[in-house]
N, C-alpha and C. Protein backbone atom coordinates (compact mmCIF):
# COMPACT_ATOMS: atom_id res chain seq x y z
N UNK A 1 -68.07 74.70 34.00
CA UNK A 1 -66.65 74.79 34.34
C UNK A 1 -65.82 73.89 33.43
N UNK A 2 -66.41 72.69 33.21
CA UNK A 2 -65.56 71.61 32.23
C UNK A 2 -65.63 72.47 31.15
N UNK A 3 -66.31 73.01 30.21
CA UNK A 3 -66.22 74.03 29.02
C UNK A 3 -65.23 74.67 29.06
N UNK A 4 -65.13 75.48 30.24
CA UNK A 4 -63.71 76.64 30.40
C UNK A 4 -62.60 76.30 29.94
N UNK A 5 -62.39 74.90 30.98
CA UNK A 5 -60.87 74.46 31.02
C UNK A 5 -60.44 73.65 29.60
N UNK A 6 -61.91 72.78 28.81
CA UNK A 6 -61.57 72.84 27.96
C UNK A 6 -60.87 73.37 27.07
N UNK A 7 -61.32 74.70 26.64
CA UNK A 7 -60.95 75.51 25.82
C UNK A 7 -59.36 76.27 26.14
N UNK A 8 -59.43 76.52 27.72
CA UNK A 8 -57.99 76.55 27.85
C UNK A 8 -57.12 76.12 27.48
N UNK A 9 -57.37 74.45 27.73
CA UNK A 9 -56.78 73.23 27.70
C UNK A 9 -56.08 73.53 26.03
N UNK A 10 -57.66 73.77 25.42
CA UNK A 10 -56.99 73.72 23.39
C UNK A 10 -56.26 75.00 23.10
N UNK A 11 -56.40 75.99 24.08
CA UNK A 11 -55.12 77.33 23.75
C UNK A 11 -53.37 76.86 23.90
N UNK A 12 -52.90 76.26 25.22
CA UNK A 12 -52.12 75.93 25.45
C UNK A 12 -51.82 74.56 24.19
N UNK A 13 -52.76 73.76 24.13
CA UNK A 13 -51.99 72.64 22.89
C UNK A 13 -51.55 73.42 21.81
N UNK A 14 -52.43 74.46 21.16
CA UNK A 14 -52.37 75.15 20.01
C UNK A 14 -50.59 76.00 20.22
N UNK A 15 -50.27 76.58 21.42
CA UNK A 15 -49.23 77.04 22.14
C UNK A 15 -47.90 75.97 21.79
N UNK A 16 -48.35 74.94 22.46
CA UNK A 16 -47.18 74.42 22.55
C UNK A 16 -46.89 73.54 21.25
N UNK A 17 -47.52 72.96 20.66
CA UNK A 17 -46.97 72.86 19.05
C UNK A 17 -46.90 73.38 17.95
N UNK A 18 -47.39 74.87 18.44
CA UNK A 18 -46.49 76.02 17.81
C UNK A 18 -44.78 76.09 18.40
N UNK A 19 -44.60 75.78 19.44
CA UNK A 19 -43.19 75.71 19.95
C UNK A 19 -42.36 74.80 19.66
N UNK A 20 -42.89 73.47 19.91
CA UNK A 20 -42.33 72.73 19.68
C UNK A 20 -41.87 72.26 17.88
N UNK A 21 -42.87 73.29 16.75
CA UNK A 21 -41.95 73.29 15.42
C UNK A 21 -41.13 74.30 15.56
N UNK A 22 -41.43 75.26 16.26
CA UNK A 22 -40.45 76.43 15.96
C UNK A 22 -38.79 75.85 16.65
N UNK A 23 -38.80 75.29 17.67
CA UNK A 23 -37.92 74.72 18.40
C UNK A 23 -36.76 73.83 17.24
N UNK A 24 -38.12 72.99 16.63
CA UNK A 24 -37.15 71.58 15.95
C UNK A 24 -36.72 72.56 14.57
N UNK A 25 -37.23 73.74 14.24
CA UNK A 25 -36.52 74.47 13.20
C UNK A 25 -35.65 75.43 13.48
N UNK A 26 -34.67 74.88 15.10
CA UNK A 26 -33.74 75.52 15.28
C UNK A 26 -33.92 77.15 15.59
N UNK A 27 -34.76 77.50 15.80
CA UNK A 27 -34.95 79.10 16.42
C UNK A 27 -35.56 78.95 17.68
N UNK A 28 -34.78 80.28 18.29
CA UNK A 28 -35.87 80.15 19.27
C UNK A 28 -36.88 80.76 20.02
N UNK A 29 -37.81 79.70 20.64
CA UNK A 29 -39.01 79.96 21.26
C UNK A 29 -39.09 81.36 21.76
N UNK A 30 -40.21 82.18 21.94
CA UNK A 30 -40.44 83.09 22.19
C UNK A 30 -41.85 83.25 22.55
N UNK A 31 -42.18 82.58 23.70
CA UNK A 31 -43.55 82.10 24.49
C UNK A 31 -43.30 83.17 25.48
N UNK A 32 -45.09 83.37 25.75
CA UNK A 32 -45.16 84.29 26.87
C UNK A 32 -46.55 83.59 27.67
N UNK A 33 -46.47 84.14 29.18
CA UNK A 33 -47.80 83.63 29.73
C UNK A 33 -48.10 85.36 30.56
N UNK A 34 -49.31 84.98 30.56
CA UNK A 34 -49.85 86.52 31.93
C UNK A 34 -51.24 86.16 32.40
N UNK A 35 -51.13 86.77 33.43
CA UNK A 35 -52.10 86.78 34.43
C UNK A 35 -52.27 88.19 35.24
N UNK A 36 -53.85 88.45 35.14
CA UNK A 36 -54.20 89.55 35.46
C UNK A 36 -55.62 90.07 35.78
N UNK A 37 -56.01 91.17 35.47
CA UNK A 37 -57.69 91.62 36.36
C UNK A 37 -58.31 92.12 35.21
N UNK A 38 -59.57 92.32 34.83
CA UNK A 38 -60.20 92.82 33.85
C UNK A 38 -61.42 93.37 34.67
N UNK A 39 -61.69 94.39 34.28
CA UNK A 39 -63.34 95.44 34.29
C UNK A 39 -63.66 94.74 32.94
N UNK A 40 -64.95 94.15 32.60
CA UNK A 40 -65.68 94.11 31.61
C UNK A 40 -66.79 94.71 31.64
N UNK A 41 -67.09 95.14 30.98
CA UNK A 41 -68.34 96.11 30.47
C UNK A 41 -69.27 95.79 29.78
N UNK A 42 -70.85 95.30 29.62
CA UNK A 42 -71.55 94.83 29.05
C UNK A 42 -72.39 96.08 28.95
N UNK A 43 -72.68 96.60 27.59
CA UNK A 43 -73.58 97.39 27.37
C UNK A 43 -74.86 97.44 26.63
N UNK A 44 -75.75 97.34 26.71
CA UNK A 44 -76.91 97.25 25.75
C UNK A 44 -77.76 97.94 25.81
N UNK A 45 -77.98 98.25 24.35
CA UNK A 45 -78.52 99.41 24.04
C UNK A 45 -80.00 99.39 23.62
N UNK A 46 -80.28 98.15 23.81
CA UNK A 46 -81.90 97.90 23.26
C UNK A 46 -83.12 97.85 24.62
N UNK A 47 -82.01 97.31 25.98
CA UNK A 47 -82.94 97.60 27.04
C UNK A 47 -81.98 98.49 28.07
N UNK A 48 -81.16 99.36 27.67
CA UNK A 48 -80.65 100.55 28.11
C UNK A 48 -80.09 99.87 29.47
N UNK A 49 -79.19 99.08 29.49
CA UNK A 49 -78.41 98.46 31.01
C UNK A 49 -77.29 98.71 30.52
N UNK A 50 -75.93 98.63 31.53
CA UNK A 50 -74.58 98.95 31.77
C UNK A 50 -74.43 97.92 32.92
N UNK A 51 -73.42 97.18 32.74
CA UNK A 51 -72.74 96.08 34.09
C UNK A 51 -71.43 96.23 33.57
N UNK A 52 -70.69 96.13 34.92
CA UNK A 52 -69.33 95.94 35.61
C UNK A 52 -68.94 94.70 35.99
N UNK A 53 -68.11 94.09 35.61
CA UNK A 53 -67.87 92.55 36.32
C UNK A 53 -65.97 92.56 36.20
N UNK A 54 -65.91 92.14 37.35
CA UNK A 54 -64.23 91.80 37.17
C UNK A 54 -64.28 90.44 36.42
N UNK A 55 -62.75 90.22 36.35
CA UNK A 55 -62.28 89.45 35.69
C UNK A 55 -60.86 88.93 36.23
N UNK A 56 -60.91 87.24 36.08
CA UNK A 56 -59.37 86.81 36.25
C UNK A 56 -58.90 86.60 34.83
N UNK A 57 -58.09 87.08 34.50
CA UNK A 57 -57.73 86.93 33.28
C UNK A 57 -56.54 85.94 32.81
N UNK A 58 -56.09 85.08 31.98
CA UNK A 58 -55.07 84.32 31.57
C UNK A 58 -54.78 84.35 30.48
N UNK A 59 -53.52 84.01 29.96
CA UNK A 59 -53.01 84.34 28.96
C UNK A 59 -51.77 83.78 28.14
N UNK A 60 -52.22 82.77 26.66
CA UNK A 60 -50.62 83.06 26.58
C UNK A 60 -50.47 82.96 24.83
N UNK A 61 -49.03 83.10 24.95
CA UNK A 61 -48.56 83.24 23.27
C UNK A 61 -47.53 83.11 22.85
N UNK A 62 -47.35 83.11 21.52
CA UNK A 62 -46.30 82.66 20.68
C UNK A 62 -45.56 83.76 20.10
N UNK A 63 -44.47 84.31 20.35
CA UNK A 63 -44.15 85.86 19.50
C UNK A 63 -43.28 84.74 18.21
N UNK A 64 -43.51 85.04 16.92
CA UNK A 64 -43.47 84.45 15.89
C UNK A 64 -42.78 85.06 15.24
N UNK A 65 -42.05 86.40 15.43
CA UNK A 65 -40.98 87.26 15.11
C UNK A 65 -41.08 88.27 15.87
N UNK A 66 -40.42 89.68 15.81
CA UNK A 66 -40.60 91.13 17.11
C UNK A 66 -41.74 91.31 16.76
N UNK A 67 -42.48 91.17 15.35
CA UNK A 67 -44.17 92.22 14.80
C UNK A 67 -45.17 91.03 15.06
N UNK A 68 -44.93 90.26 14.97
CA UNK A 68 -46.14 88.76 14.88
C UNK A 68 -46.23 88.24 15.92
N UNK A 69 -47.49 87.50 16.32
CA UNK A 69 -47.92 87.12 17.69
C UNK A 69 -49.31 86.36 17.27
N UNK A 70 -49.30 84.78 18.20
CA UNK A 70 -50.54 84.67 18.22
C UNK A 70 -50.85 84.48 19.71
N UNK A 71 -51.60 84.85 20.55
CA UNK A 71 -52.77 84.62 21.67
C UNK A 71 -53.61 84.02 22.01
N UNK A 72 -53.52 82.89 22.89
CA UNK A 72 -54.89 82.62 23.20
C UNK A 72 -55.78 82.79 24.70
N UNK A 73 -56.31 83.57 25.11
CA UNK A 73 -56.91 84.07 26.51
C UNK A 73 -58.10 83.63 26.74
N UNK A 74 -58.69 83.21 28.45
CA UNK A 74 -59.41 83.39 28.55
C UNK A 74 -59.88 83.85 29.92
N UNK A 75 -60.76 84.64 30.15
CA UNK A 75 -61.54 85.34 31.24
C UNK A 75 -62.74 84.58 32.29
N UNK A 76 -61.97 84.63 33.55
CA UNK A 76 -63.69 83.87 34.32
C UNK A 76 -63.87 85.19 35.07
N UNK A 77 -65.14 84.96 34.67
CA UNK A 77 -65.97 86.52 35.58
C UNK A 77 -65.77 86.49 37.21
N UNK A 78 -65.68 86.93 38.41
CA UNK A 78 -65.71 87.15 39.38
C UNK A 78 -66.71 87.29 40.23
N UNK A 79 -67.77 87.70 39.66
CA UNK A 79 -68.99 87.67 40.52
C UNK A 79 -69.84 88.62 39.63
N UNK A 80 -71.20 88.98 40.18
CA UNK A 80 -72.05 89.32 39.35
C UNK A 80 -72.03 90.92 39.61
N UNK A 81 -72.65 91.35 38.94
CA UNK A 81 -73.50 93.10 38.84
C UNK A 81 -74.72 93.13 39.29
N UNK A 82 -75.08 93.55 40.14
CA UNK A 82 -77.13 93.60 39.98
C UNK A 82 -77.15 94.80 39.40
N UNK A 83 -78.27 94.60 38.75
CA UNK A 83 -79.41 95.66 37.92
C UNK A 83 -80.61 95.90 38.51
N UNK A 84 -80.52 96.58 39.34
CA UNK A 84 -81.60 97.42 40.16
C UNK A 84 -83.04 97.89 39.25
N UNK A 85 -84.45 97.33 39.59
CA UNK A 85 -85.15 97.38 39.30
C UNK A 85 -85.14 97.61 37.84
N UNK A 86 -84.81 96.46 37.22
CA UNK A 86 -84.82 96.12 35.56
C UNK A 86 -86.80 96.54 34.91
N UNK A 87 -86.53 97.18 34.32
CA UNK A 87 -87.65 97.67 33.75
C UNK A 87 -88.80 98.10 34.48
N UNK A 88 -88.60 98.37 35.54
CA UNK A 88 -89.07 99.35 36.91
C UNK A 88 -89.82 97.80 37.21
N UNK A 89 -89.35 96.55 37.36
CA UNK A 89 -89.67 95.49 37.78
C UNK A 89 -89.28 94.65 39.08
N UNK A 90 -87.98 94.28 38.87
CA UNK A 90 -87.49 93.11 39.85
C UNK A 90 -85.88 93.63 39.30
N UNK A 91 -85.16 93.20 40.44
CA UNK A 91 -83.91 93.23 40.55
C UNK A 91 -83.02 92.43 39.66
N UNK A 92 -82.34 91.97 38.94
CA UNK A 92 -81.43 90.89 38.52
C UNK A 92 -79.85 91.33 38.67
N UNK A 93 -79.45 89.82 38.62
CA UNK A 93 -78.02 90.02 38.92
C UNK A 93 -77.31 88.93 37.52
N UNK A 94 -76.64 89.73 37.01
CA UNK A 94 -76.01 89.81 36.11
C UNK A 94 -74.26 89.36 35.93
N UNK A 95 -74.25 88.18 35.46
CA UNK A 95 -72.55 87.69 35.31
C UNK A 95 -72.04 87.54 33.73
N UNK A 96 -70.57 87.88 33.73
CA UNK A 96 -70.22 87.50 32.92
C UNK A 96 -69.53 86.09 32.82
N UNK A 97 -69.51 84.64 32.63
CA UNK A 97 -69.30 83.87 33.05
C UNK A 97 -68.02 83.21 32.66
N UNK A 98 -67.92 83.24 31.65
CA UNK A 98 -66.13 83.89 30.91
C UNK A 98 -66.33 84.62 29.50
N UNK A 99 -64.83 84.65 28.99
CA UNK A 99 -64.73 85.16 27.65
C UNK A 99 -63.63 84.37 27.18
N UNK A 100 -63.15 84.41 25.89
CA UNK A 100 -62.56 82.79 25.24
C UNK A 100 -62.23 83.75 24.06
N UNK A 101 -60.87 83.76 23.75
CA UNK A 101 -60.08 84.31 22.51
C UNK A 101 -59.11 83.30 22.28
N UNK A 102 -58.93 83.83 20.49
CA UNK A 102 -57.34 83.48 20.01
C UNK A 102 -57.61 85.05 19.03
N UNK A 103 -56.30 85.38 19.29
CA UNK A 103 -56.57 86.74 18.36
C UNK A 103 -54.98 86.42 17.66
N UNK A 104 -54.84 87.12 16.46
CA UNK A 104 -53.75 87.72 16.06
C UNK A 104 -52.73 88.70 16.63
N UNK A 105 -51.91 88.90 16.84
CA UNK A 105 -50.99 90.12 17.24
C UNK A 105 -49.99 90.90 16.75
N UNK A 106 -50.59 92.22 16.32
CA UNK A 106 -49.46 92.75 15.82
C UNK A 106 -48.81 93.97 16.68
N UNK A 107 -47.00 93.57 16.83
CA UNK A 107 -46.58 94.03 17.80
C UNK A 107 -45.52 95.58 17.02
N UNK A 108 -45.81 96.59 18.17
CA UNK A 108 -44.63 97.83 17.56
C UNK A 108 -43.81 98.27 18.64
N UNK A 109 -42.12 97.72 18.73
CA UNK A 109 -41.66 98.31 19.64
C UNK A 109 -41.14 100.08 19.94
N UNK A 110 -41.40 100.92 20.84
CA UNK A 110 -41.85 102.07 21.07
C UNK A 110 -40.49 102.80 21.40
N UNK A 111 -40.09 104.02 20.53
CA UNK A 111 -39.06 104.69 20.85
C UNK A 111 -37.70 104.36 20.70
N UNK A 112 -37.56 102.61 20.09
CA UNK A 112 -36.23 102.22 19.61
C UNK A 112 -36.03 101.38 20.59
N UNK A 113 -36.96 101.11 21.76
CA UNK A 113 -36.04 100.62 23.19
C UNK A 113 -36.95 99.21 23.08
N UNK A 114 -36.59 98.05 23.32
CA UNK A 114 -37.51 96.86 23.73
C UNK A 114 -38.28 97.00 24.39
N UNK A 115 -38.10 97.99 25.71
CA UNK A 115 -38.62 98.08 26.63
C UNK A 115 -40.13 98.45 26.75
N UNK A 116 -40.20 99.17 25.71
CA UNK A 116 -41.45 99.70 25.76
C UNK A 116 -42.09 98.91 24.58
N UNK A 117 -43.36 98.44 24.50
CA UNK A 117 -44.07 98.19 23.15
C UNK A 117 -45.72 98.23 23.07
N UNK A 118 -46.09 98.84 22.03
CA UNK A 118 -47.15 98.89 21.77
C UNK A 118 -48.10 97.73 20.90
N UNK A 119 -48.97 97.43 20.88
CA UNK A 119 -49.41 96.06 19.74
C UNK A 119 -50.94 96.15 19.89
N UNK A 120 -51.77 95.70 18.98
CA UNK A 120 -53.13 95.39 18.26
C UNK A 120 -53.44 94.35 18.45
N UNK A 121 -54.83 93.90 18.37
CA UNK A 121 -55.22 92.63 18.31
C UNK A 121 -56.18 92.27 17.53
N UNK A 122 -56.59 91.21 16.74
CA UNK A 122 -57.47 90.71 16.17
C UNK A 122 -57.88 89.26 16.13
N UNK A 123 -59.28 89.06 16.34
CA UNK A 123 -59.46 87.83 16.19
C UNK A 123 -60.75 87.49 16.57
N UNK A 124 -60.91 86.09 17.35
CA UNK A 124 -62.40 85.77 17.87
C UNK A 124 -62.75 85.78 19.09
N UNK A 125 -63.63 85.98 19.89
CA UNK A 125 -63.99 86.07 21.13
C UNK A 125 -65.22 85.06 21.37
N UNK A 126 -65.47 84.48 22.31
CA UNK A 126 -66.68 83.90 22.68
C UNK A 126 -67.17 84.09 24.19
N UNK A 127 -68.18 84.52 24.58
CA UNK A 127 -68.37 85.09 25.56
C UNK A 127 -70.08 84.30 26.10
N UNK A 128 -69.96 83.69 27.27
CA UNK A 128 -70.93 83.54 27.85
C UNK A 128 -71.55 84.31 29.29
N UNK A 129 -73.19 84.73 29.37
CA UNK A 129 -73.48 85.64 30.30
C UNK A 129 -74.30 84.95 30.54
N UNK A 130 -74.82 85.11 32.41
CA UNK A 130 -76.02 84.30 32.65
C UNK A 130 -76.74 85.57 33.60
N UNK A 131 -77.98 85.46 33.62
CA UNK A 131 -78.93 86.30 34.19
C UNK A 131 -79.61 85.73 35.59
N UNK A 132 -79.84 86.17 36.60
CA UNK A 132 -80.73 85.47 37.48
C UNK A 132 -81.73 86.53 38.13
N UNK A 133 -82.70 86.35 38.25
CA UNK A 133 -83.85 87.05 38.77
C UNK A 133 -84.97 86.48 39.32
N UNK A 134 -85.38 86.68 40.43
CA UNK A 134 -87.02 85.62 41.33
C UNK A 134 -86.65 84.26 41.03
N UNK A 135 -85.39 83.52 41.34
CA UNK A 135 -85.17 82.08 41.26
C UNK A 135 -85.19 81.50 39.96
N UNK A 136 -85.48 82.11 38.99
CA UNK A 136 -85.24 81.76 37.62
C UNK A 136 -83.54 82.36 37.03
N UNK A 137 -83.17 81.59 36.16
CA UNK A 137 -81.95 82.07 35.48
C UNK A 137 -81.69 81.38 33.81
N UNK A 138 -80.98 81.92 33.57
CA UNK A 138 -81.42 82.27 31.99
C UNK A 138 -79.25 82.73 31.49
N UNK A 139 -79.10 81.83 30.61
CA UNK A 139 -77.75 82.06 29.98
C UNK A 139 -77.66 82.39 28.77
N UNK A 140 -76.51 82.72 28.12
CA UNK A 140 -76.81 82.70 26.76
C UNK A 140 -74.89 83.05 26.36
N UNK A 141 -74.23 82.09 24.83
CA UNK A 141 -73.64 82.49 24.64
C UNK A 141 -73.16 83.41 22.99
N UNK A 142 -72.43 83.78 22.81
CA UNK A 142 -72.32 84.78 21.71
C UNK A 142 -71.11 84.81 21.29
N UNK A 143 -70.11 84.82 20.05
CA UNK A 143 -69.10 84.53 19.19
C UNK A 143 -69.06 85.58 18.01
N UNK A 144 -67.90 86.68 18.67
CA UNK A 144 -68.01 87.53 17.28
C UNK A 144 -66.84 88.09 17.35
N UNK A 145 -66.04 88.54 16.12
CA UNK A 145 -64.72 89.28 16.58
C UNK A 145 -64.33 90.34 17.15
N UNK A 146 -63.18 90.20 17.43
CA UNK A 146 -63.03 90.93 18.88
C UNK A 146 -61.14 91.77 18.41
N UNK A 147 -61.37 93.15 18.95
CA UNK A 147 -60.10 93.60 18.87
C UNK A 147 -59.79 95.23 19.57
N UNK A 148 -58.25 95.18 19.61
CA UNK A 148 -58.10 95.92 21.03
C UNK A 148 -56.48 96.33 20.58
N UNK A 149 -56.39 97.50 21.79
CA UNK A 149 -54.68 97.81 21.50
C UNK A 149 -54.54 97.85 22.80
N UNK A 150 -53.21 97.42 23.30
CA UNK A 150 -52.52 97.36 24.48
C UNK A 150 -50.73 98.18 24.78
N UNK A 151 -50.62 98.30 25.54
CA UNK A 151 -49.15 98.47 25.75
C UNK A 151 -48.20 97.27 26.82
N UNK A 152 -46.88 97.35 26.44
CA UNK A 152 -46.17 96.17 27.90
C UNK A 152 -45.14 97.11 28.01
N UNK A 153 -44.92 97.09 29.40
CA UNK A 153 -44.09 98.06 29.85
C UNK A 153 -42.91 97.08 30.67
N UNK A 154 -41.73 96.73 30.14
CA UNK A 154 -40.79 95.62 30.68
C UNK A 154 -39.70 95.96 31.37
N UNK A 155 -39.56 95.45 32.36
CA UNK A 155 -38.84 95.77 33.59
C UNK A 155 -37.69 95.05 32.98
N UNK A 156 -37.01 93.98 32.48
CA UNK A 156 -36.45 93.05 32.08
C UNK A 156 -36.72 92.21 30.79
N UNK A 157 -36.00 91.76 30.53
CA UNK A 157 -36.21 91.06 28.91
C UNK A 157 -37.33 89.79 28.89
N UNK A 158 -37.80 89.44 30.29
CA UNK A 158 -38.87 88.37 30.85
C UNK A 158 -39.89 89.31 30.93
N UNK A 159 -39.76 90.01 31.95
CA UNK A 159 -40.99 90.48 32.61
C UNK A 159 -41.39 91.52 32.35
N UNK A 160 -42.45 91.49 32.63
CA UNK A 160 -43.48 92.91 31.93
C UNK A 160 -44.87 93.22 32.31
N UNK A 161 -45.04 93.97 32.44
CA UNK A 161 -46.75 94.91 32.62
C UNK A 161 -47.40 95.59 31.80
N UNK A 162 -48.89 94.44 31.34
CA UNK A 162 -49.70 95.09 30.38
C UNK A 162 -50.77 95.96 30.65
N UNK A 163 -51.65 97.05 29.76
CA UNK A 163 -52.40 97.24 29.71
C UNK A 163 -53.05 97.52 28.81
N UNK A 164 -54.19 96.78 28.44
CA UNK A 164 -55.18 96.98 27.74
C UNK A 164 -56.57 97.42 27.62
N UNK A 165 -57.15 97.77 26.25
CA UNK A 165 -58.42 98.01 26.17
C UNK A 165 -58.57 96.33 24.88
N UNK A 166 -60.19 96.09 24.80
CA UNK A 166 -60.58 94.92 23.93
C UNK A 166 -61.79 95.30 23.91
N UNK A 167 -62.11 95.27 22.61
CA UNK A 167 -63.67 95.28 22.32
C UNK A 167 -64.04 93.52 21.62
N UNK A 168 -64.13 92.75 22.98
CA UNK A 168 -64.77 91.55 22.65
C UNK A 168 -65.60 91.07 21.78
N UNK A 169 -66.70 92.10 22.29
CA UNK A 169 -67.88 91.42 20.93
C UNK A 169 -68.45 92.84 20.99
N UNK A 170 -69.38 92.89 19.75
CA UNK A 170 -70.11 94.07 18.87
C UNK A 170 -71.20 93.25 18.30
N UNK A 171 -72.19 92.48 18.83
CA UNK A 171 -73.24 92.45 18.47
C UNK A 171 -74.72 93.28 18.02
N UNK A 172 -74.83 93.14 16.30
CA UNK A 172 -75.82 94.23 16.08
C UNK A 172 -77.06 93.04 15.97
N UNK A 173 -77.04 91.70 15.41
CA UNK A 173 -77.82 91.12 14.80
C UNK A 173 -78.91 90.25 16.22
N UNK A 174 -78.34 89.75 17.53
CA UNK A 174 -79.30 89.05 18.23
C UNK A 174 -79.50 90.15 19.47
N UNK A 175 -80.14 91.69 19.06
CA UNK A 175 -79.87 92.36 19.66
C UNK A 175 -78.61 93.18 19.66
N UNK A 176 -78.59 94.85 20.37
CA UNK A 176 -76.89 95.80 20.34
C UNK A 176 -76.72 95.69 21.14
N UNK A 177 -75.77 95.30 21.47
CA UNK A 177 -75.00 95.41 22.54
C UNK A 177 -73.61 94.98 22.53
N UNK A 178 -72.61 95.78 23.44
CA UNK A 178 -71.40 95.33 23.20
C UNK A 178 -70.64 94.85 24.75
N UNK A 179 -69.37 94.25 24.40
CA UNK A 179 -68.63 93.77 25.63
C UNK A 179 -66.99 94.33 25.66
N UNK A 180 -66.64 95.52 26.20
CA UNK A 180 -65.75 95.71 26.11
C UNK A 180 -64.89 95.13 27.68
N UNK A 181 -63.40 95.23 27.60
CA UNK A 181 -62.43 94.51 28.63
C UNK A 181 -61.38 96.22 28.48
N UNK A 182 -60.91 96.23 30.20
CA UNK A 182 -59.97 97.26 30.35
C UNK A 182 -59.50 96.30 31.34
N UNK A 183 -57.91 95.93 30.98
CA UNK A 183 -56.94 94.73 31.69
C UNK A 183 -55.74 95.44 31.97
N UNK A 184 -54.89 94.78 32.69
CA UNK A 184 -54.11 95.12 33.55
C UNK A 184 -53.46 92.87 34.04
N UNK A 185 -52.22 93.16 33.54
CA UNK A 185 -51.24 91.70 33.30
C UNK A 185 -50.14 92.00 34.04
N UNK A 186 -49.35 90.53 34.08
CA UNK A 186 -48.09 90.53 34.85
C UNK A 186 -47.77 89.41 33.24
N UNK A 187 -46.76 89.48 32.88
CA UNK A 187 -46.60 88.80 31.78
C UNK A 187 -45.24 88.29 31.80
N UNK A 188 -45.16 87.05 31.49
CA UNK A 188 -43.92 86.49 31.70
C UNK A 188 -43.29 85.92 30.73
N UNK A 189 -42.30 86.07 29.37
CA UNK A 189 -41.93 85.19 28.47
C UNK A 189 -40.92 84.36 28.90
N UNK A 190 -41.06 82.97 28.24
CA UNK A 190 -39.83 82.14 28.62
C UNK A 190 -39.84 81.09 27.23
């Protein structure tokens, strides 16, 4: 848990003295925060499993002009998946334990109107999963780039509702398998 908040902890510093130059160079701030639910999807293709895990999701960023954006998010899993007789063996239950980004953002507003906008993402993800089965358990984490397109649908020049897809990680090399995110935000700039 101290890991998590860590890393939170270094999204928001990274956040706010991005603001605080943009501030003292006389423009202004254009910070956003969100909070929201994620389905993550862990797939692997080398011992043929599929898991479901929600997600609390957090979020925030710097819009750096209308097209530019940086992000930093991160995900705590919600509870586990079991995997029903894993290799016609024993049961395990399966978490995602978080996920950890800063991505790039590139933003396109949709139809001429603010209201609507579309945007991309790029960047890094780090993702830890832990396994448990017959009283033994077993973690492991993984760091690879990660990218996704979303939409925000804004009620007001603050507020807004995202949704996204993210392909977290694409691991071919310690094993295939991938981690995709389908999210759903309440997003707030100020």
């Amino acid at each position: 848990m101290k890991l998590r908040w860590s890393y939170l902890l270094l999204a928001v510093s990274v956040l706010l003295a991005t603001s605080s130059s943009t501030i003292a160079a006389g423009l202004e701030a254009d910070n956003y925060f969100g909070i929201g639910a994620s389905i993550i999807k862990y797939d692997d293709d080398i011992v043929s499993v599929t898991t479901h895990n929600t997600a609390l999701t957090l979020k925030v960023g710097h819009n750096m002009n209308d097209f530019f954006a940086m992000e930093g998010r991160v995900a705590f899993g919600l509870g586990e998946d079991k995997i029903e007789d894993f290799a016609g063996l024993i049961d395990v239950n399966f978490e995602i334990d978080y996920l950890i980004g800063m991505y790039f953002r590139g933003n396109l507003p949709i139809g001429g109107t603010p209201r609507v906008r579309a945007y991309a993402l790029l960047g890094f993800t780090q993702a830890k999963f832990t396994a448990r089965a017959a009283g033994f358990s077993d973690s492991d984490t993984e760091t690879d780039i990660g990218y996704g397109l979303g939409i925000e649908l804004f009620g007001n020049e603050r507020n807004a509702i995202s949704l996204e897809y993210l392909r977290a990680l694409d691991i071919e090399d310690d094993g295939d398998f991938t981690v995709d995110s389908v999210s759903i935000a309440y997003i707030n700039r100020f």
